[in-house]
Protein backbone atom coordinates (compact mmCIF):
# COMPACT_ATOMS: atom_id res chain seq x y z
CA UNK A 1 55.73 42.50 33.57
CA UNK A 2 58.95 40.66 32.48
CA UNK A 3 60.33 38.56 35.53
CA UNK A 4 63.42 40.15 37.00
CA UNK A 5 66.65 38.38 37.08
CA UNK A 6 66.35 37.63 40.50
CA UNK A 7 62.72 35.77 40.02
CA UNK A 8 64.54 33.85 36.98
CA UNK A 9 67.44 32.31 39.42
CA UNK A 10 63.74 30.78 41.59
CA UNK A 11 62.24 29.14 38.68
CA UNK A 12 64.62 26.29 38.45
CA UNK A 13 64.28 25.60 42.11
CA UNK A 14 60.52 26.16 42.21
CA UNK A 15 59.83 23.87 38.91
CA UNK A 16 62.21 21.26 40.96
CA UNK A 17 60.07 21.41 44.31
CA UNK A 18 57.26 20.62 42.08
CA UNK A 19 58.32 18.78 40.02
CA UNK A 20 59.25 16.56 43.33
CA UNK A 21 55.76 17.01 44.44
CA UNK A 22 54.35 15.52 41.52
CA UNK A 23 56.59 12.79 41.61
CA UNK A 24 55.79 11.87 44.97
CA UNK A 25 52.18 12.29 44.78
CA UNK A 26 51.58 9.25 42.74
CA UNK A 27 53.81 7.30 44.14
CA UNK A 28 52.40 7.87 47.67
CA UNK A 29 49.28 5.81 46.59
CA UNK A 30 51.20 2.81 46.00
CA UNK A 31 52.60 2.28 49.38
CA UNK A 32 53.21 -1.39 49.70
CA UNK A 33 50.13 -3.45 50.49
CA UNK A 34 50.15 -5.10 54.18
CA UNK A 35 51.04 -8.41 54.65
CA UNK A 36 48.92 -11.00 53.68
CA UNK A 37 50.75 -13.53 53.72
CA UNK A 38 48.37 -15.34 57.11
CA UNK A 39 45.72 -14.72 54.85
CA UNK A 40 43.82 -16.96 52.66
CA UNK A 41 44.58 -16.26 48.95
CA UNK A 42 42.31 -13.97 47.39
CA UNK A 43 41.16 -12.42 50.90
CA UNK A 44 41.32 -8.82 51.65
CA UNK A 45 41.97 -7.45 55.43
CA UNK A 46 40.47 -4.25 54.72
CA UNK A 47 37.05 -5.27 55.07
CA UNK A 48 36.50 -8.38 54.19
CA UNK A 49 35.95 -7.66 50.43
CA UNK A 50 37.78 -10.42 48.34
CA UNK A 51 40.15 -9.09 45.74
CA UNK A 52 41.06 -10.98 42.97
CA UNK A 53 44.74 -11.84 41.97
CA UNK A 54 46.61 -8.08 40.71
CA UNK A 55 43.99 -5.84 42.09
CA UNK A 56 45.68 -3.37 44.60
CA UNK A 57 42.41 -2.48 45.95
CA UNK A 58 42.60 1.35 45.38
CA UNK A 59 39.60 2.79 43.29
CA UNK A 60 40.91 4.10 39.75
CA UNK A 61 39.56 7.67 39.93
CA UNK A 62 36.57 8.45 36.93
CA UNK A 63 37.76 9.36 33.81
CA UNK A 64 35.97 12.33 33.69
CA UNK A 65 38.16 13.65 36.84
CA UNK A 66 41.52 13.50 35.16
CA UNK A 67 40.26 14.28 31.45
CA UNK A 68 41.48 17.96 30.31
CA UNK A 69 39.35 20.71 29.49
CA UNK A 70 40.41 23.27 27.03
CA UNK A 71 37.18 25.27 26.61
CA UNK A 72 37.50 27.96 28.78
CA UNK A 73 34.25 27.68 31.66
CA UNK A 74 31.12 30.25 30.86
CA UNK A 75 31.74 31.90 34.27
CA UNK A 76 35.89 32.56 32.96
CA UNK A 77 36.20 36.01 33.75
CA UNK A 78 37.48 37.21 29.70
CA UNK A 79 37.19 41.00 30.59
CA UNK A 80 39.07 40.87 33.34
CA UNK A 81 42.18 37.82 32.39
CA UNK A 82 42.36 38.20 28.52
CA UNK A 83 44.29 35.33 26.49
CA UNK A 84 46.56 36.33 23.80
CA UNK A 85 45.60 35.07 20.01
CA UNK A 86 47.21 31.87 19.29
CA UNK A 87 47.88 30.56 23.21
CA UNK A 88 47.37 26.78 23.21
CA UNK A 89 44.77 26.08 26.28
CA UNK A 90 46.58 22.96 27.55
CA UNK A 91 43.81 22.59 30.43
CA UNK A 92 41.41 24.90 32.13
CA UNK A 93 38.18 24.79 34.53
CA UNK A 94 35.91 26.26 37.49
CA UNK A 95 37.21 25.49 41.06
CA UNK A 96 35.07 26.98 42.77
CA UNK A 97 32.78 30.72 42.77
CA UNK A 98 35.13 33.86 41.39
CA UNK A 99 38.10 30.83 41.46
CA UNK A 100 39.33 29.89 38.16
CA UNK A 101 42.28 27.85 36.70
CA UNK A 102 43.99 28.11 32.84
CA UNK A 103 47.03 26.13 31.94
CA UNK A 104 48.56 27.40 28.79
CA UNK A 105 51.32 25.42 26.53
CA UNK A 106 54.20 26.78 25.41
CA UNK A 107 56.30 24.67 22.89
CA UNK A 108 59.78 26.10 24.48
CA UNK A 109 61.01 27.84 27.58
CA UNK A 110 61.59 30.86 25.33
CA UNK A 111 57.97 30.80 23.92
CA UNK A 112 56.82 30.53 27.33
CA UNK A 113 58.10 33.22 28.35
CA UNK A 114 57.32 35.80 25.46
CA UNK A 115 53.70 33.91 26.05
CA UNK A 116 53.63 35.23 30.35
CA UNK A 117 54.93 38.61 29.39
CA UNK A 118 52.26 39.12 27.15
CA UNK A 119 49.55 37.95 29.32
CA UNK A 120 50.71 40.30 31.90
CA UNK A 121 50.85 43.17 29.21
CA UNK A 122 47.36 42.53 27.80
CA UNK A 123 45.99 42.11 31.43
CA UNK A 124 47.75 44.87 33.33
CA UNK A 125 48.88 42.92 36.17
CA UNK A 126 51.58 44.04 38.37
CA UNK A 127 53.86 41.44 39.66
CA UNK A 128 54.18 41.22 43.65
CA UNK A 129 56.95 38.95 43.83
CA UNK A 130 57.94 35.49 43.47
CA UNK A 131 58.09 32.82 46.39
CA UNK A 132 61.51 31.70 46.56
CA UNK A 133 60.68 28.46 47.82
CA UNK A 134 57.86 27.27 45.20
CA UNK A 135 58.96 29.62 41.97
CA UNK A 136 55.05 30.34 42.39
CA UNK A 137 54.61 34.65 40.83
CA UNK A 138 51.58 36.07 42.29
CA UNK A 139 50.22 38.91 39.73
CA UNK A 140 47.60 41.44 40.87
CA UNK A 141 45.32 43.89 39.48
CA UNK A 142 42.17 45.62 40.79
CA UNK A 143 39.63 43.10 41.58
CA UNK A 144 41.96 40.11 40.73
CA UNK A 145 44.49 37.78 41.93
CA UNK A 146 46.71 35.67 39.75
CA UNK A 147 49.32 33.06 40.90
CA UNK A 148 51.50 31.84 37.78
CA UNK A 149 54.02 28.66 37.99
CA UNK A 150 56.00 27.85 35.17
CA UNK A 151 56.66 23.54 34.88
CA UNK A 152 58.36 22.00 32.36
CA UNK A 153 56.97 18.92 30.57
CA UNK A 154 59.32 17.24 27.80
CA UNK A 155 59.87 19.71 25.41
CA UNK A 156 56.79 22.03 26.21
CA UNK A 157 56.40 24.39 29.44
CA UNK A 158 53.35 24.43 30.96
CA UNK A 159 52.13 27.92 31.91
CA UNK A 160 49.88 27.15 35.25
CA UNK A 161 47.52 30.37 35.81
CA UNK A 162 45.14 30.11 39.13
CA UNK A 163 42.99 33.03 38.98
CA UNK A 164 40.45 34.74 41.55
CA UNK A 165 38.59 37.59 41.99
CA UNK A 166 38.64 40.12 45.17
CA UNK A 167 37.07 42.59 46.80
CA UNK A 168 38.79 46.33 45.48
């Protein structure tokens, strides 16, 4: 279902909110360290575990946990959330039982949307409105829940899809 005029005016202020968000996520983790300066050089006071010169002491997550997937998971419910031919999986994966997530890439805003209308189409959902606050669209259909948010990045839009089931 194409987004109304009304739900267009939200996306700029929902892809702003997060696009604030993920801003501010990252730079929450580098909150200045404490000072150190009573401390011998090299000394940690979180601990006592020694630190060498430049280490912040903050674990670099696994590569595995911030590598992108773009196989869709064996448990990806395909009957029931369709992709059109030729969408670009940009990142997908399991998040938990019946809970699902598929980020697809669009290489313009216009593409993007010509991209969400058709997923809608092919899938049958029915919108239920858009959060004013977040830009977030929350898309329905018997036995299924979608919530879509539309980011920008560069050039591309990223088309963010979190998908579960319910109980009809």
């Amino acid at each position: 279902m194409a987004p109304t005029p009304r739900s267009r005016s939200a996306i700029p202020r929902g892809l702003a909110l997060a696009a604030t968000l993920l801003l501010a996520l990252p730079l929450a983790a580098c909150a200045p360290e404490p000072d150190t300066s009573e401390a011998p050089t090299g000394s940690d006071t979180h601990g006592g575990n020694t630190l060498e010169e430049g280490e912040s002491g903050h674990p670099e997550p696994p590569a595995e946990a911030t590598k992108k997937n773009t196989e869709l998971p064996a448990s990806f419910p395909k009957e029931e959330f369709a992709l059109p031919d030729g969408a670009v999986i940009d990142d997908t994966g399991e998040r938990g039982p019946d809970q699902w997530f598929v980020v697809l890439r669009a290489d313009s805003e216009k593409r993007a949307d010509a991209l969400s209308e058709q997923v809608s189409s092919l899938n049958h959902l029915q919108s239920e409105g858009v959060d004013e606050a977040s830009g977030l669209t929350v898309l329905t259909k018997p036995g299924l829940r979608v919530e879509l948010l539309s980011l920008a990045e560069g050039s591309s839009t990223l088309l963010s899809y979190e998908l579960s089931r319910t109980v009809s």
